[in-house]
Protein backbone atom coordinates (compact mmCIF):
# COMPACT_ATOMS: atom_id res chain seq x y z
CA UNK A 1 51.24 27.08 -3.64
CA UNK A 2 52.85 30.06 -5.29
CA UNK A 3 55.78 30.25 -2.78
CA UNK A 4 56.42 26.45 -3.77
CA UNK A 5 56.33 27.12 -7.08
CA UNK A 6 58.42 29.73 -6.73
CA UNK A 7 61.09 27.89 -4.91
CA UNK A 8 60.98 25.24 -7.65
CA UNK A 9 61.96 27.88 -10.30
CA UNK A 10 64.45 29.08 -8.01
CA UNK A 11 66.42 25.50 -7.91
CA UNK A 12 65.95 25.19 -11.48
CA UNK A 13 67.35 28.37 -11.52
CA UNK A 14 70.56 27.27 -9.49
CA UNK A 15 70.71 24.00 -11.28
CA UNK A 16 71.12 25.43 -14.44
CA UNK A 17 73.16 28.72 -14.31
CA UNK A 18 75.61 30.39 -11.66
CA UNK A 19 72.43 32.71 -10.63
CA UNK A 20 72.96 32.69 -6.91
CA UNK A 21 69.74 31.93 -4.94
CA UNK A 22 69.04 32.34 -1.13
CA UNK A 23 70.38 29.83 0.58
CA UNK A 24 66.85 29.55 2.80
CA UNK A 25 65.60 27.80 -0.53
CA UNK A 26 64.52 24.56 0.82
CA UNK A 27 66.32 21.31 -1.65
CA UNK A 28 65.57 17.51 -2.50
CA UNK A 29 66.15 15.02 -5.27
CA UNK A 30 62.19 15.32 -5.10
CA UNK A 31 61.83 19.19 -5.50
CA UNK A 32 64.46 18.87 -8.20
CA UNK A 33 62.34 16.53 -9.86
CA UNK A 34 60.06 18.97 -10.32
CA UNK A 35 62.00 21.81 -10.97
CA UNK A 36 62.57 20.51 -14.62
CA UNK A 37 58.97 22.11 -15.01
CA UNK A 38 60.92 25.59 -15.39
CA UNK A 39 63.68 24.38 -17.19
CA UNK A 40 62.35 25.97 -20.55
CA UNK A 41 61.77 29.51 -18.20
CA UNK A 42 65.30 29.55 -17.18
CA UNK A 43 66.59 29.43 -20.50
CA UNK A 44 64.39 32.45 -21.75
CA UNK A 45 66.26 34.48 -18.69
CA UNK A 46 69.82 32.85 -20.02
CA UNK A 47 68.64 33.93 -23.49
CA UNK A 48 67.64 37.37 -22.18
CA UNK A 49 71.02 37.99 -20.56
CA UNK A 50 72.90 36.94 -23.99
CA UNK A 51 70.58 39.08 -26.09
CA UNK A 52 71.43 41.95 -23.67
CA UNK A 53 74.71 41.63 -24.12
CA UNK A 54 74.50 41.54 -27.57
CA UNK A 55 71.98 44.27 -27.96
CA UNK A 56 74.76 46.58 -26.01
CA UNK A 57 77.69 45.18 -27.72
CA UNK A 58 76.67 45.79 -31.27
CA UNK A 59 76.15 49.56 -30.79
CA UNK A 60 80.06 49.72 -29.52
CA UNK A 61 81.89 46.92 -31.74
CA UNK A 62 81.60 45.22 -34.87
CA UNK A 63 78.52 42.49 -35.01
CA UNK A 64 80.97 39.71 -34.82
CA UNK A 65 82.53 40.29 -31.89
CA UNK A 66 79.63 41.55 -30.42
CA UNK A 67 78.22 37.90 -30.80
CA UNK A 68 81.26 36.27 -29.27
CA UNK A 69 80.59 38.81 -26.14
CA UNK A 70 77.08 36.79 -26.54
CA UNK A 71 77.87 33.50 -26.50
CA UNK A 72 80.81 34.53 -23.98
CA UNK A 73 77.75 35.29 -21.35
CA UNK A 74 76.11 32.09 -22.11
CA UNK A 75 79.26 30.13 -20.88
CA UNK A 76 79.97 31.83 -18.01
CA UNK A 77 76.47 32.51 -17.34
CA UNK A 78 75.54 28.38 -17.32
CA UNK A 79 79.37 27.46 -16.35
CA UNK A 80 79.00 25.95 -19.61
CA UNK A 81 76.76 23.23 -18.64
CA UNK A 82 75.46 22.09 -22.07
CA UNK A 83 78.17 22.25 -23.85
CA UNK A 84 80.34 19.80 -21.22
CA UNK A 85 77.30 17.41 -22.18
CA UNK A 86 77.62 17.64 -25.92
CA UNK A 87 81.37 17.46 -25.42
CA UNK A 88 80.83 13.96 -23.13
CA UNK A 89 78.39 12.52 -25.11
CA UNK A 90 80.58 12.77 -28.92
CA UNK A 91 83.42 11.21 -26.68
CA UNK A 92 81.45 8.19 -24.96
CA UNK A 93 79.74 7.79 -28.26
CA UNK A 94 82.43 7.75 -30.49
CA UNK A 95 85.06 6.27 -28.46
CA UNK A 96 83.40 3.64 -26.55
CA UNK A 97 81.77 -0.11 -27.59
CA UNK A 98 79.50 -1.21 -24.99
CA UNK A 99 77.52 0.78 -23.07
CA UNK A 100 79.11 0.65 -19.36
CA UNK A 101 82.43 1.90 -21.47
CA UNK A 102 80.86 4.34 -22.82
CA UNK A 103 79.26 6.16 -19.45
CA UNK A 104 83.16 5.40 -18.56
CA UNK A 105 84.63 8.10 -20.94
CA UNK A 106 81.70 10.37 -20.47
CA UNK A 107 82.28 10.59 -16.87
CA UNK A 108 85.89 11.37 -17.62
CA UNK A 109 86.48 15.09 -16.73
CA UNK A 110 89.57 14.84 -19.77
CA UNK A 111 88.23 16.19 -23.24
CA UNK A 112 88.76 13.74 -25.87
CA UNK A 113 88.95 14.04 -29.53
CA UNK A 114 85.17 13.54 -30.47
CA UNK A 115 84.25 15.70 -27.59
CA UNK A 116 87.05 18.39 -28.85
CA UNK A 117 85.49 18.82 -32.33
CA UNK A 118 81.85 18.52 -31.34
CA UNK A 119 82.92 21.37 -29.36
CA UNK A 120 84.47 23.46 -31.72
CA UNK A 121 82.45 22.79 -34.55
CA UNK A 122 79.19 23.68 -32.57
CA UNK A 123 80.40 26.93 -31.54
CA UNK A 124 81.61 27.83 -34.65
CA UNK A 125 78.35 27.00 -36.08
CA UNK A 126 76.52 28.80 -33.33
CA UNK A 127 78.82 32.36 -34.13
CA UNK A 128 78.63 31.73 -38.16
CA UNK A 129 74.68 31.47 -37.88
CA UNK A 130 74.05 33.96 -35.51
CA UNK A 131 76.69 36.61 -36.74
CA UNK A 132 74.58 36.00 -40.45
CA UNK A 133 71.29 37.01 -38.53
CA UNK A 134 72.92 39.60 -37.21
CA UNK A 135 73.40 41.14 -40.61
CA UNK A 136 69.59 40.62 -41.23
CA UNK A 137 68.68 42.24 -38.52
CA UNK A 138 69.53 43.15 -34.70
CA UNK A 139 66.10 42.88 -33.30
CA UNK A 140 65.63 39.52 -34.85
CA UNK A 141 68.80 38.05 -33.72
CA UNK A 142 67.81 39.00 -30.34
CA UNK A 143 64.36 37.38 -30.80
CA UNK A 144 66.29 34.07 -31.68
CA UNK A 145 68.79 34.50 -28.87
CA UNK A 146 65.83 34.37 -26.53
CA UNK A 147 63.43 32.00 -28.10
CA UNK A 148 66.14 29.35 -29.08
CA UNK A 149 67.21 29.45 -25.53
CA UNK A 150 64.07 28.39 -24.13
CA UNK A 151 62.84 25.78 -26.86
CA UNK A 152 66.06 24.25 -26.53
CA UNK A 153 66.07 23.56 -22.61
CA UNK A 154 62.26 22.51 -23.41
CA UNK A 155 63.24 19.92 -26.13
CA UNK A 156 65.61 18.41 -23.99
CA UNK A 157 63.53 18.60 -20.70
CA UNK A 158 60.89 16.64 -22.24
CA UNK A 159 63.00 13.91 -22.73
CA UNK A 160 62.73 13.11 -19.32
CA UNK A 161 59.29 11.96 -19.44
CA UNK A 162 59.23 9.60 -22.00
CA UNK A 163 62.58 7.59 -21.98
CA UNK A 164 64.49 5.83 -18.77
CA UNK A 165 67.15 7.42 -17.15
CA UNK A 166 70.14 4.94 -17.47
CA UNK A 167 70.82 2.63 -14.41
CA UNK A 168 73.98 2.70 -14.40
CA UNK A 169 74.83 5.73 -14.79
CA UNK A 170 72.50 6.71 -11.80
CA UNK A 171 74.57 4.43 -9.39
CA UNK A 172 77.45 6.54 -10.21
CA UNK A 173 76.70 10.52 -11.07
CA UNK A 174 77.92 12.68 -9.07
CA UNK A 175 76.42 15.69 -10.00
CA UNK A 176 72.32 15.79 -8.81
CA UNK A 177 70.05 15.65 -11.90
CA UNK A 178 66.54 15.85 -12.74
CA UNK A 179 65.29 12.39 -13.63
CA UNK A 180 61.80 12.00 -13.23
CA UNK A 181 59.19 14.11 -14.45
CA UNK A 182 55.64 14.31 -13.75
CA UNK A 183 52.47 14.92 -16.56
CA UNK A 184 52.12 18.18 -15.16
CA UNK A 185 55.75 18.87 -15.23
CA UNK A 186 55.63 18.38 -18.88
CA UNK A 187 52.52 20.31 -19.48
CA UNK A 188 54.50 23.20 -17.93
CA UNK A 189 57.03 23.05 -20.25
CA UNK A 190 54.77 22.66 -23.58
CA UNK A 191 52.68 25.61 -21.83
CA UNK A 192 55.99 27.77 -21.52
CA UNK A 193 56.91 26.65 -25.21
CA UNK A 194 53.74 27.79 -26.76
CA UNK A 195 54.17 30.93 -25.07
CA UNK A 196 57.56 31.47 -26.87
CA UNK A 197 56.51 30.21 -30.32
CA UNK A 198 53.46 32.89 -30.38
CA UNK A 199 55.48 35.70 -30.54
CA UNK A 200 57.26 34.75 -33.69
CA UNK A 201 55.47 34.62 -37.00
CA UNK A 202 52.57 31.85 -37.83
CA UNK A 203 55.12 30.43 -40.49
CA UNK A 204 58.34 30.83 -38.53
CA UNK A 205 56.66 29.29 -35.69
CA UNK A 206 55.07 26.60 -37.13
CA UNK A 207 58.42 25.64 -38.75
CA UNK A 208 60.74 25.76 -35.61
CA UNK A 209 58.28 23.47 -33.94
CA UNK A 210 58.12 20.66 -36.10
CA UNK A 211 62.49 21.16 -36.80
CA UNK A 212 62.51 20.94 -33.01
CA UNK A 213 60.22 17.96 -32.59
CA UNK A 214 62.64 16.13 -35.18
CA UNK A 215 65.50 16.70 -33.80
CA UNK A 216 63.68 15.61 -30.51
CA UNK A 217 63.05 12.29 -32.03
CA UNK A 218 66.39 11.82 -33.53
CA UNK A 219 68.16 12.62 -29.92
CA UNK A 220 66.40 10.29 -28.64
CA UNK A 221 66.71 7.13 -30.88
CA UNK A 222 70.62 7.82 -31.09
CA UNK A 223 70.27 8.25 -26.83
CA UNK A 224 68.26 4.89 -26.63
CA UNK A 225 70.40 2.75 -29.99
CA UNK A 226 73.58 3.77 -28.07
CA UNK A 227 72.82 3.79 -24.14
CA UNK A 228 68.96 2.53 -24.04
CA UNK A 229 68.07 5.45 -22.66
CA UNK A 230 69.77 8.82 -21.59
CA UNK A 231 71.88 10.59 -19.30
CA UNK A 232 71.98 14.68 -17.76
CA UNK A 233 75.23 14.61 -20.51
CA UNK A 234 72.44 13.89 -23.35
CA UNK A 235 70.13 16.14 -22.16
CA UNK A 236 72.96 19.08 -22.64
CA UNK A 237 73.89 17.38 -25.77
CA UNK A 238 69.92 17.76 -26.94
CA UNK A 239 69.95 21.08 -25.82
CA UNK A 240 72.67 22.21 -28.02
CA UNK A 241 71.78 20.43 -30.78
CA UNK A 242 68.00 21.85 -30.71
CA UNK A 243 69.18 25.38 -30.28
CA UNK A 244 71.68 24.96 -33.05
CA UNK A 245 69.20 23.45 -35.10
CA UNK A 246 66.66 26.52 -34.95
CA UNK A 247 69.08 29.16 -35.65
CA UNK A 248 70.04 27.65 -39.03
CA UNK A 249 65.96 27.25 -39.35
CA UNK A 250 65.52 31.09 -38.37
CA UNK A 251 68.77 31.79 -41.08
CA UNK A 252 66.75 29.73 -43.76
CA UNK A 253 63.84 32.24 -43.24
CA UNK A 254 65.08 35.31 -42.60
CA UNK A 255 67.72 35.45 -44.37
């Protein structure tokens, strides 16, 4: 049991970052499936990694840049994985009608407008907020770092379980993707997220959690209103937004 558990946090490992694996790691649509269990767990060892980074940086260079270093880690860390999703989704959202054109221009490797300035503005807005923690403190940035990292990858997971994956856009992904998820899989992932919210403050805590289960619930009625359902593009699109969303929550209070 552990050395199949172990293997499924290993391919959510892969799935997720540039982390090589051993190859001997045995794969299926199935195990993937299940994998999304430790999707939240992989994000707290992304998070980790950029809060290293940062934690080194800032004793050698100015906070700022320091943060870019950060965020620079992230990207090549998770080959930028979320943020193609958040880019795809703002272009089939906001350049498409109906829904089939709308997977259309998300599948399109080409960055459009929409996609361009979801882009930018959400890594500007990621620097801006975490380079103001930064001058609250070092130690607390770092927290966030971490702790954003893992909520964010459990928002999104969670997803999974209680909307459809879109039809047509399974007949035609390319790319493998978690699309089923199991009670237990889900239980994992609130488990993991629990874990992460004790070691911040009763009131902080309290107050990420329910900013994270609204932006849950807005994801997903703009997901179902515009696709009627979702796709692994709005699941990195979630992910952004959620982590996004509790840094300027963390600012609010500890600033």
């Amino acid at each position: 049991m552990f050395k199949h558990q172990w293997h499924l946090f290993l391919i959510a490992l892969a799935f997720f970052t540039r982390i090589p694996i051993p190859a001997s790691v045995p794969y299926s649509p199935e195990l993937l499936n299940s994998a999304n269990r430790y999707f939240a767990l992989v994000g707290i060892i992304v998070g980790g990694i950029c809060a290293a980074v940062f934690g080194v940086s800032q004793w050698l260079l100015p906070t700022e840049i320091a943060i870019l270093l950060s965020m620079v880690a992230g990207l090549l860390i998770t080959g930028a994985f979320h943020e193609d999703g958040l880019a795809d989704v703002f272009d089939g959202f906001g350049g498409g009608w109906e829904t089939e054109q709308k997977l259309k221009i998300m599948k399109d490797s080409r960055l459009g407008t929409y996609g361009a300035a979801a882009l930018i503005l959400a890594l500007l807005l990621k620097w801006t907020s975490l380079s103001a923690l930064a001058g609250h403190s070092v130690t607390q940035t770092m927290l966030a770092i971490v702790c954003l990292h893992g909520l964010s990858r459990a928002v999104a997971a969670s997803l999974i379980f209680s909307y459809p994956y879109v039809r047509l856009d399974a007949e035609s992904k390319v790319k493998p993707l978690a699309n089923q998820q199991s009670p237990q899989d889900l239980w994992v992932l609130i488990f993991t997220s629990l874990i992460i919210l004790l070691v911040l403050p009763m009131t902080t805590a309290v107050l990420l959690a329910v900013t994270l289960v609204i932006v849950r619930y807005l994801c997903a009625r703009w997901f179902v209103r515009q696709l009627g359902g979702y796709t692994g593009d709005c699941l990195g699109a979630a992910q952004q937004l959620s982590e996004l969303s509790g840094y300027l929550v963390l600012l609010a209070l500890w600033h």
